[in-house]
Protein backbone atom coordinates (compact mmCIF):
# COMPACT_ATOMS: atom_id res chain seq x y z
CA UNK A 1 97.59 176.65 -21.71
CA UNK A 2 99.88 174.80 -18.63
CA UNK A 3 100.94 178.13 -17.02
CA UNK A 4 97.62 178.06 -16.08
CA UNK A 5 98.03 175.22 -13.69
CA UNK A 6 97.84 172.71 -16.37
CA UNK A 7 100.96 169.94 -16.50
CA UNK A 8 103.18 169.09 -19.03
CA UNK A 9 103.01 166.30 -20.68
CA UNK A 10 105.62 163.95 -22.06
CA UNK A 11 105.33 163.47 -25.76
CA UNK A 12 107.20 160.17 -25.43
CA UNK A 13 105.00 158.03 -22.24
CA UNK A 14 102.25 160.83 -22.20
CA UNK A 15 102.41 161.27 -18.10
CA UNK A 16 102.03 164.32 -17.27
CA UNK A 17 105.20 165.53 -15.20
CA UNK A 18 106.23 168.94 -13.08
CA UNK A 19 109.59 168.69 -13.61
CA UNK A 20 112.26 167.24 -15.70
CA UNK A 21 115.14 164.80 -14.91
CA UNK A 22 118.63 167.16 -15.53
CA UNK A 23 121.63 164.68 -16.39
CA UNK A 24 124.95 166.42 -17.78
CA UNK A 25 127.59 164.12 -19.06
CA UNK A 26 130.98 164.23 -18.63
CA UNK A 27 131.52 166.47 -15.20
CA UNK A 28 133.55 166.66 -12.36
CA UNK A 29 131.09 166.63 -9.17
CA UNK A 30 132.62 168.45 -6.21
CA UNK A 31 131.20 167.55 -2.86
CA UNK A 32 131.98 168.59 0.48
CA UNK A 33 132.75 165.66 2.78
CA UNK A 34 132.75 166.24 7.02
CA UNK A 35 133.15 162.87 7.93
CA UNK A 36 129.96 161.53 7.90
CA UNK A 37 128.42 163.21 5.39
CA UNK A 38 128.25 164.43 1.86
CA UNK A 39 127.12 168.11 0.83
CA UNK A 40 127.15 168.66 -3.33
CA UNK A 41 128.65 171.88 -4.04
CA UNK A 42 128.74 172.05 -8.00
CA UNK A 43 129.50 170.01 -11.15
CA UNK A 44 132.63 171.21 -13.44
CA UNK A 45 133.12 171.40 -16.92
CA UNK A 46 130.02 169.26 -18.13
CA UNK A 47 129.77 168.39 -21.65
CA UNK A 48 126.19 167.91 -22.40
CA UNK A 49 123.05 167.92 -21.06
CA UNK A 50 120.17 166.21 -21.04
CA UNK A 51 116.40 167.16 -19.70
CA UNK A 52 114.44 164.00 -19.74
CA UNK A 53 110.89 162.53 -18.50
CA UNK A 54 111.14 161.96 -15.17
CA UNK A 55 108.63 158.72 -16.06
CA UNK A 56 109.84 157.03 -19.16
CA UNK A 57 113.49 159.31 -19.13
CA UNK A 58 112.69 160.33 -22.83
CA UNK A 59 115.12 162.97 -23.77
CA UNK A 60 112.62 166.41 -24.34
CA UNK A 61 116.08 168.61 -25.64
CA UNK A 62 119.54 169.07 -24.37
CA UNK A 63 118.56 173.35 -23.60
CA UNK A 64 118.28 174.89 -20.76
CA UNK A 65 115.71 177.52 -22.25
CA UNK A 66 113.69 175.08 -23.86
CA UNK A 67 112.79 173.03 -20.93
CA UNK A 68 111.99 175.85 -19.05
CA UNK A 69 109.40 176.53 -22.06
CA UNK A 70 108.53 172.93 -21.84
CA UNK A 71 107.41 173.03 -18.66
CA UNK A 72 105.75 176.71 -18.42
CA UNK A 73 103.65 175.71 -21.76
């Protein structure tokens, strides 16, 4: 079972990977800007999302819920 330490593993590239690569289309990003610097504050009104292999970036699913289940096991 990986919530016993074990990784996940992509089904796509079969690396096995800790986290996945979030990517939401069509947002407005909102940064903070001093002068020198950028800070990211949030991204508005996204469309759809997309949690992918950090390796390979095969799409694993488009839900929140089921990437968190992805990566607990």
């Amino acid at each position: 079972m990986r919530g016993e330490g074990r990784l996940a593993i992509c089904p796509n590239c079969g690396k096995e990977i800790t986290f996945l690569k979030n990517y939401i289309h069509g947002c407005m990003v909102e940064y903070n800007f001093d002068g020198e610097s950028y800070e990211f504050i949030r991204c508005v009104g996204g469309t759809l999302e997309e949690f992918c292999c950090p390796e390979c970036g095969y799409k694993i699913t488009e839900d929140e819920q089921q990437a968190r289940k992805f990566l607990k096991g």
